[in-house]
PDB file of N, CA and C in Angstrom:
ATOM      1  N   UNK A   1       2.462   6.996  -7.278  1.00  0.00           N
ATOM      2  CA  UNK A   1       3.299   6.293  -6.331  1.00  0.00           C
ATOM      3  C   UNK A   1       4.477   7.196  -5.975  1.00  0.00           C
ATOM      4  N   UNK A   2       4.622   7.433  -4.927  1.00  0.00           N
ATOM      5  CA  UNK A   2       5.874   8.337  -4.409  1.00  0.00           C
ATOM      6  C   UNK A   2       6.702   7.274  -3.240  1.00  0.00           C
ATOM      7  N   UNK A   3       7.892   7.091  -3.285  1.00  0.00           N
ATOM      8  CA  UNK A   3       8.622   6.516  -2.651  1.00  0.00           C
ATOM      9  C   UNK A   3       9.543   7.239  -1.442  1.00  0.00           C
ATOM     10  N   UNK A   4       9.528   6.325  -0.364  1.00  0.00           N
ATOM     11  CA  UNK A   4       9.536   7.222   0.694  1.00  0.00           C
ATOM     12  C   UNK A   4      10.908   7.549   1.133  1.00  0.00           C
ATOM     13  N   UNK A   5      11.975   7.270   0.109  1.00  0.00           N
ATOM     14  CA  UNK A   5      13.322   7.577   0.501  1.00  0.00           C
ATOM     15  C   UNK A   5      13.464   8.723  -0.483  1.00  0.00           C
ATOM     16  N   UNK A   6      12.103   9.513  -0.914  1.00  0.00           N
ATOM     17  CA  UNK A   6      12.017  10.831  -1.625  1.00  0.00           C
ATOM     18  C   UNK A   6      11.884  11.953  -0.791  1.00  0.00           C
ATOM     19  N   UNK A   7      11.556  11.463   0.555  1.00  0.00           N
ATOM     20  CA  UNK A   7      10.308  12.542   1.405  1.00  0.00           C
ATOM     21  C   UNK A   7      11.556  12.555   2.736  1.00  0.00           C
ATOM     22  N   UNK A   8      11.820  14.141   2.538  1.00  0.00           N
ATOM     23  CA  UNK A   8      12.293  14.220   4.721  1.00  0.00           C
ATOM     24  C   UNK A   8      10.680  13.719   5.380  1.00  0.00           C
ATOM     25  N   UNK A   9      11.253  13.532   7.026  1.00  0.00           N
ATOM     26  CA  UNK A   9      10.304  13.618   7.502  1.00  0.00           C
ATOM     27  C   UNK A   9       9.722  14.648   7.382  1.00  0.00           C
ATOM     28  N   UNK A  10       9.641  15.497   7.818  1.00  0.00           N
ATOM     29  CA  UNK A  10       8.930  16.856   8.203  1.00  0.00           C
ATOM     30  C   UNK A  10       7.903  16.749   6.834  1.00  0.00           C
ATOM     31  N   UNK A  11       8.266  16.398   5.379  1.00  0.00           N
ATOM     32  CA  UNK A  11       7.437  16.825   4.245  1.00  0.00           C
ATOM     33  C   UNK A  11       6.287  15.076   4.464  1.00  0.00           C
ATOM     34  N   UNK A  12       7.266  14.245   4.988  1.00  0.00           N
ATOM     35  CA  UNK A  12       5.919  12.876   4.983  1.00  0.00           C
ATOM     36  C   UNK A  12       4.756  13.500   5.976  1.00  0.00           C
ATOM     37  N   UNK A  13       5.161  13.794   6.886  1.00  0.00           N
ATOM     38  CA  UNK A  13       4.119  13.978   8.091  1.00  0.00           C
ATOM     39  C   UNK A  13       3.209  14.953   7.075  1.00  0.00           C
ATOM     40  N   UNK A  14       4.127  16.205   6.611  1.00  0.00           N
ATOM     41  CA  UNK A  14       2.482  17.000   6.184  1.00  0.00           C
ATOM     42  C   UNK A  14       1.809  16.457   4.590  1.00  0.00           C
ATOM     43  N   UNK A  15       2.141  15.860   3.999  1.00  0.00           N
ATOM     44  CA  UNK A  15       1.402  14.675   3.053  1.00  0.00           C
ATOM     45  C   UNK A  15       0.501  13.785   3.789  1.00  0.00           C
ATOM     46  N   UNK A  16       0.591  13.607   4.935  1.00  0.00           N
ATOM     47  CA  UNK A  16       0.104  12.721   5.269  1.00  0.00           C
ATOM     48  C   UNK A  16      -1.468  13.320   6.050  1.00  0.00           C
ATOM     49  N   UNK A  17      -0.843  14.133   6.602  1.00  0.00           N
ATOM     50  CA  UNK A  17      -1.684  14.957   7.433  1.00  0.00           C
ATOM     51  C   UNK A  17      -2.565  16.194   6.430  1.00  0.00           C
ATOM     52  N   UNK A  18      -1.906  16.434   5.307  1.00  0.00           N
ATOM     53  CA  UNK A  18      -2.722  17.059   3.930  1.00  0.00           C
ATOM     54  C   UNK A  18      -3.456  16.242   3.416  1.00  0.00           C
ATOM     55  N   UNK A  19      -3.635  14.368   3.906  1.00  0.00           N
ATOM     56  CA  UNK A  19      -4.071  13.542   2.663  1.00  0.00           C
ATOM     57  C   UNK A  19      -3.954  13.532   1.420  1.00  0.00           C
ATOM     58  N   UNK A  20      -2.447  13.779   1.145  1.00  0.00           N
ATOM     59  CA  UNK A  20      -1.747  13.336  -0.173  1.00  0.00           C
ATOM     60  C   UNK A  20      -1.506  11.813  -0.104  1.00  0.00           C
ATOM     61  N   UNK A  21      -1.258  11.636   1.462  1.00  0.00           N
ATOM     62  CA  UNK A  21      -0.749   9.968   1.217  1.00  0.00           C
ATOM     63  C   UNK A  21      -1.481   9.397   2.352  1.00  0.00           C
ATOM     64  N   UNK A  22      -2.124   8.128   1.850  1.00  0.00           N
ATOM     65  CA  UNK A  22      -3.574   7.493   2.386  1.00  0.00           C
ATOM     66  C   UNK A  22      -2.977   6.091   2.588  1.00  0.00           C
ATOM     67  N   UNK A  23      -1.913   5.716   2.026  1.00  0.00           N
ATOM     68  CA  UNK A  23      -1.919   4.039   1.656  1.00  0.00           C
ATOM     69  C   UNK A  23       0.072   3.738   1.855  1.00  0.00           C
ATOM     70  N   UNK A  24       0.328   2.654   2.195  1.00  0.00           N
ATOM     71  CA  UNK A  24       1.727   2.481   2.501  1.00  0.00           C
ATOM     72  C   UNK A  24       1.562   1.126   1.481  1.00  0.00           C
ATOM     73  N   UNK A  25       2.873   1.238   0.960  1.00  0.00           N
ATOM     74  CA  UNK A  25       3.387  -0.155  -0.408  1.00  0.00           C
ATOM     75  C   UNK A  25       4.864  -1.014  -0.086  1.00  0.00           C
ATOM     76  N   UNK A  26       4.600  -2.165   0.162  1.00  0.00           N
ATOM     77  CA  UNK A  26       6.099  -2.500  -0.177  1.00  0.00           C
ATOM     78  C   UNK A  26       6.678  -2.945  -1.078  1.00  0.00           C
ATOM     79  N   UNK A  27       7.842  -2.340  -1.865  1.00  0.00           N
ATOM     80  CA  UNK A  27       7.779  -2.553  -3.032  1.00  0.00           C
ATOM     81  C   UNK A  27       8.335  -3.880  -3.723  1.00  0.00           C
ATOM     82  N   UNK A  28       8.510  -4.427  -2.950  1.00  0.00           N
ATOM     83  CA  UNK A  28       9.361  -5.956  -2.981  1.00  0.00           C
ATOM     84  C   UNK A  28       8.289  -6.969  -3.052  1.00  0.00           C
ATOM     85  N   UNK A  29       7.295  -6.759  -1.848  1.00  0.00           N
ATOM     86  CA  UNK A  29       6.235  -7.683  -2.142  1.00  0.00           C
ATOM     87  C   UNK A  29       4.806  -7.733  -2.585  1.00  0.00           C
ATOM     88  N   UNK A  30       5.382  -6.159  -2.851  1.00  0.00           N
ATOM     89  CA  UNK A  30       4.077  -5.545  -4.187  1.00  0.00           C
ATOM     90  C   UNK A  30       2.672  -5.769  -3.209  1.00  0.00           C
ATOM     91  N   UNK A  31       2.703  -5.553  -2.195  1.00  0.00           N
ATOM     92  CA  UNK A  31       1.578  -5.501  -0.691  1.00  0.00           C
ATOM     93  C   UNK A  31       1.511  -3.798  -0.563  1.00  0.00           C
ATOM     94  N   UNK A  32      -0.029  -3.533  -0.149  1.00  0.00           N
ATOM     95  CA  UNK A  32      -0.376  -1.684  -0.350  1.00  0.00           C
ATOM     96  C   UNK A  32      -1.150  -2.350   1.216  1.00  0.00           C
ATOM     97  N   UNK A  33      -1.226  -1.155   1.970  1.00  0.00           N
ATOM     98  CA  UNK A  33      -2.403  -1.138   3.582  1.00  0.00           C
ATOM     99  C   UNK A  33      -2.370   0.382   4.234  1.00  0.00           C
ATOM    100  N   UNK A  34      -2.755   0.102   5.028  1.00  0.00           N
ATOM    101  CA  UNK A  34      -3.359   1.207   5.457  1.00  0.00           C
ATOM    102  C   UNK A  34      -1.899   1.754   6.218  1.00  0.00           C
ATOM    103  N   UNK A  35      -1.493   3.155   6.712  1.00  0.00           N
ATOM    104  CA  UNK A  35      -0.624   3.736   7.244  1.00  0.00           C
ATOM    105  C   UNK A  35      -0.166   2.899   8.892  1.00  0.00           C
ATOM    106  N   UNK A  36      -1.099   2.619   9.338  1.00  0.00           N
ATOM    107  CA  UNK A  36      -1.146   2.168  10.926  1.00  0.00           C
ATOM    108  C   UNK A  36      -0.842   0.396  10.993  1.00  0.00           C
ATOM    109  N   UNK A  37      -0.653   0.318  10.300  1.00  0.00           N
ATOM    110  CA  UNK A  37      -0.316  -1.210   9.825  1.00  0.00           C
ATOM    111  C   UNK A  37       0.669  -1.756  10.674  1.00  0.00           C
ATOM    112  N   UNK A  38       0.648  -3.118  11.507  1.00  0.00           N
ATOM    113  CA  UNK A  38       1.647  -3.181  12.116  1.00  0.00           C
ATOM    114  C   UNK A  38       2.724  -3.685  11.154  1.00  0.00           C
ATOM    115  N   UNK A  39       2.260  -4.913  10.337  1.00  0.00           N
ATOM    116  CA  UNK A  39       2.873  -5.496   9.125  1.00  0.00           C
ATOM    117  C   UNK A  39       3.910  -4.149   8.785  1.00  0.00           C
ATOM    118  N   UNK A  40       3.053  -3.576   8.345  1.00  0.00           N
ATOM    119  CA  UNK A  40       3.821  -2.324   7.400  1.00  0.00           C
ATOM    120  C   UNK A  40       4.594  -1.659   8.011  1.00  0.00           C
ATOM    121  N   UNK A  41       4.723  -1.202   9.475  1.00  0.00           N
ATOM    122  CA  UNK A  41       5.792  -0.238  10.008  1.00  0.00           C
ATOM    123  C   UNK A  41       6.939  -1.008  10.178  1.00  0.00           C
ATOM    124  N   UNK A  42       6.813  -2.336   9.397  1.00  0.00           N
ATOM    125  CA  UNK A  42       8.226  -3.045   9.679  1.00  0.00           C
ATOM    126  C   UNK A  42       9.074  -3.105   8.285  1.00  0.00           C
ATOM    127  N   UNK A  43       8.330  -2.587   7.949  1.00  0.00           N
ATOM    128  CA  UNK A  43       9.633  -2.856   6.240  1.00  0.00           C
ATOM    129  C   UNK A  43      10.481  -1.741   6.323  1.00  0.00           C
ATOM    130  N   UNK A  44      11.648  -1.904   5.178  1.00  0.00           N
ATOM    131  CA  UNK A  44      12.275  -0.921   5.021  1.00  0.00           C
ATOM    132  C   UNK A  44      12.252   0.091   4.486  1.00  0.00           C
ATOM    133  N   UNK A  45      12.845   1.364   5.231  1.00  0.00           N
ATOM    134  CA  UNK A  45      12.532   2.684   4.448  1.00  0.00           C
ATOM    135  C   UNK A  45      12.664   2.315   2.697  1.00  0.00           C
ATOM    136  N   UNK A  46      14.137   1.762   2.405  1.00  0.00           N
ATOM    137  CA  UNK A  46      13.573   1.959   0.907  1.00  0.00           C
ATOM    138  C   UNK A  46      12.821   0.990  -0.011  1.00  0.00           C
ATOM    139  N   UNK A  47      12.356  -0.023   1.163  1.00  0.00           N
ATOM    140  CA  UNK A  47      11.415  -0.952   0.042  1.00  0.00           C
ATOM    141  C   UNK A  47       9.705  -0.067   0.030  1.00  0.00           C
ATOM    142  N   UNK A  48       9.666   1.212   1.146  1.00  0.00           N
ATOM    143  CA  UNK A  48       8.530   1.136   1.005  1.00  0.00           C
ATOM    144  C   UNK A  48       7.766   2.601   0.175  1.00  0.00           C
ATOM    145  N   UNK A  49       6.990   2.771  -0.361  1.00  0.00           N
ATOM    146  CA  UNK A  49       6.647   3.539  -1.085  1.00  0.00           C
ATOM    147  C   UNK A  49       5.007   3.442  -1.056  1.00  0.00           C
ATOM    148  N   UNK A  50       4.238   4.679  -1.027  1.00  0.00           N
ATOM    149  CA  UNK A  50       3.291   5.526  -0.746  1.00  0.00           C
ATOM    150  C   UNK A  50       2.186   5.847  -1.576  1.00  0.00           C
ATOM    151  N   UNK A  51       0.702   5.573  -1.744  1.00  0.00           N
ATOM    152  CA  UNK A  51      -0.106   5.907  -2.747  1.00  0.00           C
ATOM    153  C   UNK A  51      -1.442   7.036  -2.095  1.00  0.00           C
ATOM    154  N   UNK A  52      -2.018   7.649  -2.920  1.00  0.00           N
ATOM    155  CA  UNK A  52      -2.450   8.654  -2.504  1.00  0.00           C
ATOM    156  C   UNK A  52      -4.585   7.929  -2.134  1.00  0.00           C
ATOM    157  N   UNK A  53      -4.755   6.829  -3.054  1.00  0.00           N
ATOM    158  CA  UNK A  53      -5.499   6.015  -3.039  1.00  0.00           C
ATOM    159  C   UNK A  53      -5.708   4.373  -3.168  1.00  0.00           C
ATOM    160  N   UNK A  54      -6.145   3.289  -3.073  1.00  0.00           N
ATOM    161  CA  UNK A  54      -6.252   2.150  -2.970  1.00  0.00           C
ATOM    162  C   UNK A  54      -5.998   2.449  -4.788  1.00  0.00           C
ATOM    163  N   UNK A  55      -7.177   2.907  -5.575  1.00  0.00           N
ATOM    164  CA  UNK A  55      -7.153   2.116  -6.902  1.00  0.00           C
ATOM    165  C   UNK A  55      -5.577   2.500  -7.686  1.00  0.00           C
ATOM    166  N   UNK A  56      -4.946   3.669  -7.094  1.00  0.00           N
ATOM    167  CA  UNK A  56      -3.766   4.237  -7.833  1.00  0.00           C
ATOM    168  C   UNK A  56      -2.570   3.064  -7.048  1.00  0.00           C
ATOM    169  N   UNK A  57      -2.395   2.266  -6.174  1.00  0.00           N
ATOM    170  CA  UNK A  57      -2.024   1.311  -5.632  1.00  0.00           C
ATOM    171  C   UNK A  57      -2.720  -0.374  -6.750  1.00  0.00           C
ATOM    172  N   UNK A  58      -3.678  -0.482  -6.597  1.00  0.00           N
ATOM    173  CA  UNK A  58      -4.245  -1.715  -7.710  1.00  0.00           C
ATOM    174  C   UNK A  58      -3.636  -1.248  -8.789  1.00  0.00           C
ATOM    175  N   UNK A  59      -3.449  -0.140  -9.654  1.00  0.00           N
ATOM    176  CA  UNK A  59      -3.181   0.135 -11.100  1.00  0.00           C
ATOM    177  C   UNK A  59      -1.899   0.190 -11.053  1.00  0.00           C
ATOM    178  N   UNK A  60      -1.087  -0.416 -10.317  1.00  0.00           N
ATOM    179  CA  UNK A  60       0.515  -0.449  -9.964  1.00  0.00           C
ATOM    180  C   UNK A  60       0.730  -1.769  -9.293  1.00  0.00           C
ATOM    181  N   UNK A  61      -0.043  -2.499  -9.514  1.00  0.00           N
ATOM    182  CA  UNK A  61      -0.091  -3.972  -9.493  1.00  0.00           C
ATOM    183  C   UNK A  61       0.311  -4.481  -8.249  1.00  0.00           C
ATOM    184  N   UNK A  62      -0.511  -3.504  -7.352  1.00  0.00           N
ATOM    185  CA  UNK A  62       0.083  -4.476  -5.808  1.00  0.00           C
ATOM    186  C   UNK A  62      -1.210  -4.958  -5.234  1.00  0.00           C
ATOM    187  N   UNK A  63      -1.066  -5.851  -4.155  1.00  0.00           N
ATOM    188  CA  UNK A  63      -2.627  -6.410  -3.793  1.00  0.00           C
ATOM    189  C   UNK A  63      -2.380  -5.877  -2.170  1.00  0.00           C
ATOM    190  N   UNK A  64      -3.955  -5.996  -1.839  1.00  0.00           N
ATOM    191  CA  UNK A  64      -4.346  -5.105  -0.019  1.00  0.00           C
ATOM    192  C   UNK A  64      -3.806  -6.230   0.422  1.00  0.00           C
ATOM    193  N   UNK A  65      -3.278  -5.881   1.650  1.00  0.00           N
ATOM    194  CA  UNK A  65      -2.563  -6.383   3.003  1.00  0.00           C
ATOM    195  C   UNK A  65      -3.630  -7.526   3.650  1.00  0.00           C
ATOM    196  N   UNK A  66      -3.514  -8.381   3.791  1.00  0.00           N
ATOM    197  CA  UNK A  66      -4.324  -9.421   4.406  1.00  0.00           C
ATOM    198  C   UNK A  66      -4.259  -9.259   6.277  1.00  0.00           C
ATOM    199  N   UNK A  67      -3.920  -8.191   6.606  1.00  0.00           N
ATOM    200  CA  UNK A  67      -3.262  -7.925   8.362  1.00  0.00           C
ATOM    201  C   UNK A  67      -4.472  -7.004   7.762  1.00  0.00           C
ATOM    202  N   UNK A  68      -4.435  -5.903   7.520  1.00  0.00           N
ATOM    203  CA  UNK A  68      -4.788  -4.296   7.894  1.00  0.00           C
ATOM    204  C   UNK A  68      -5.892  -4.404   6.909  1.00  0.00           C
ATOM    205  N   UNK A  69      -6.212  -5.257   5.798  1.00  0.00           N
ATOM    206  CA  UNK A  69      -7.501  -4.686   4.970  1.00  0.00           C
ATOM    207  C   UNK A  69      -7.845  -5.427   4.492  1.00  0.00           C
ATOM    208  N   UNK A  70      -8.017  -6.646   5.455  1.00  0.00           N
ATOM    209  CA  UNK A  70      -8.833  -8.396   5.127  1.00  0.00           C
ATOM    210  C   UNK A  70     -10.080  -8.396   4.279  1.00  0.00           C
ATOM    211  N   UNK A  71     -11.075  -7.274   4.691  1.00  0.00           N
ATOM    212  CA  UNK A  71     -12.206  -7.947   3.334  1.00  0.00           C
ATOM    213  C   UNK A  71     -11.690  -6.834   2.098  1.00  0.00           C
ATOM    214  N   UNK A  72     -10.340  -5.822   1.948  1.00  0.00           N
ATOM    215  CA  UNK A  72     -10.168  -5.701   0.177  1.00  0.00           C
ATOM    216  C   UNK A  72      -9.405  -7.177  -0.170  1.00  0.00           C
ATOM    217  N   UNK A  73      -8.394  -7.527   0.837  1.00  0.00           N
ATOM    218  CA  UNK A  73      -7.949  -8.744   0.101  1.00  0.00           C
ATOM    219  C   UNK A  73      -8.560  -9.821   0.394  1.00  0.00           C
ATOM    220  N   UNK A  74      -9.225 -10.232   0.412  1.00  0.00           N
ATOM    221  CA  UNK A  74     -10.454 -11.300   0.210  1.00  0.00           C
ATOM    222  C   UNK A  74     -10.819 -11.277  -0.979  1.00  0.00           C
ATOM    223  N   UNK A  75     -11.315  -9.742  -0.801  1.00  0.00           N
ATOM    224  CA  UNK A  75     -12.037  -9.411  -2.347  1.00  0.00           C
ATOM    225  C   UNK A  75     -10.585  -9.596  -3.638  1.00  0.00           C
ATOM    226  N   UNK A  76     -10.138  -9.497  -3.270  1.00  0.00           N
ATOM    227  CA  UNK A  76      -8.892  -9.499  -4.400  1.00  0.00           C
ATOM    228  C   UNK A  76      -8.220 -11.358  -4.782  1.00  0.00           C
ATOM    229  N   UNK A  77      -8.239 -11.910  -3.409  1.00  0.00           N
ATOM    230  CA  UNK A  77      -7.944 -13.394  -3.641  1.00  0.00           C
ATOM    231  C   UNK A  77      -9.018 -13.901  -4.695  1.00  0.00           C
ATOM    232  N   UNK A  78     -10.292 -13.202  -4.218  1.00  0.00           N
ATOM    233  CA  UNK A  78     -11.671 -13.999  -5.325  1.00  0.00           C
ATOM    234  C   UNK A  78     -11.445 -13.944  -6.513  1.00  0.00           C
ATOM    235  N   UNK A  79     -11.393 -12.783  -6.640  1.00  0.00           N
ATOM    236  CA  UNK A  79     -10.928 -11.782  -7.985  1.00  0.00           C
ATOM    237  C   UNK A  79      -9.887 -12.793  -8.686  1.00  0.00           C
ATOM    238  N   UNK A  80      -8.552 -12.728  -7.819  1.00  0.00           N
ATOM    239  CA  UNK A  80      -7.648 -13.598  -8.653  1.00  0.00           C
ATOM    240  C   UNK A  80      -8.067 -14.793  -8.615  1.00  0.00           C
ATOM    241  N   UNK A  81      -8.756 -15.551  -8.247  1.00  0.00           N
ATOM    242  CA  UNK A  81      -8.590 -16.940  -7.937  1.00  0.00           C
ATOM    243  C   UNK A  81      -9.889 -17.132  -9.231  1.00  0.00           C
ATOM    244  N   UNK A  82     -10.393 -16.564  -9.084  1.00  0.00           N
ATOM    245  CA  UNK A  82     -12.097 -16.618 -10.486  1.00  0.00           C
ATOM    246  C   UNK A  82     -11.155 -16.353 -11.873  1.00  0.00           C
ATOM    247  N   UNK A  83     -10.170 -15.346 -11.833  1.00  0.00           N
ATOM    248  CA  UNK A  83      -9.440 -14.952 -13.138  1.00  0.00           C
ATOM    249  C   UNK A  83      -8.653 -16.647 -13.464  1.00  0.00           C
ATOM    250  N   UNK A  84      -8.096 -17.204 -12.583  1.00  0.00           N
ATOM    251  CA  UNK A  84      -7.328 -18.214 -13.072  1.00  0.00           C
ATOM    252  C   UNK A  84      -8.235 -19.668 -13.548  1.00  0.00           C
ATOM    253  N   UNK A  85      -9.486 -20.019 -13.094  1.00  0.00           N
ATOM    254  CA  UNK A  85     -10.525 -20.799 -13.286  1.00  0.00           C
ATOM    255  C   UNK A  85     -11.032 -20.346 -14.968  1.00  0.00           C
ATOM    256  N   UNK A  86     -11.029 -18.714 -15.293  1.00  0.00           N
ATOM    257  CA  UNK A  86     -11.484 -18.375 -16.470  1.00  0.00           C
ATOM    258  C   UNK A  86     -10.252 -18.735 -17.931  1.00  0.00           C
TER     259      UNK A  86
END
């Protein structure tokens, strides 16, 4: 997880464009999606912070964006919703 009040621009763009960074996080509402997100280009620079993959985002306890990556969080509501029935 790299947080984006770490990065000038100039170094986000080439992370991004190197595919170091694949995934946007907000860290407040613990929500991960895709870069192009409309949801996501609205938070704040320092709530939001950066993962290089989906599972390194899950292993940091945030869940997919229900805007930008409806069937991972689908798959993730099931997931939680079967864990709380067990």
């Amino acid at each position: 997880m790299k947080k984006h009040v770490d990065f000038t621009d100039k170094e986000l763009r080439t992370a991004i464009r190197r595919g170091y960074i694949q995934f946007g996080g907000n860290t407040k509402l613990k929500i991960y999606g895709l870069l192009n997100c409309s949801s996501g280009k609205r938070m704040k620079r320092a709530n939001c912070v950066f993962f290089e993959t989906e599972e390194e985002a899950l292993a940091e306890g945030y869940r997919p964006c229900g805007n930008c990556m409806r069937s991972s969080y689908q798959k993730w509501k099931q997931d939680a919703e079967k864990g709380r029935r067990d």
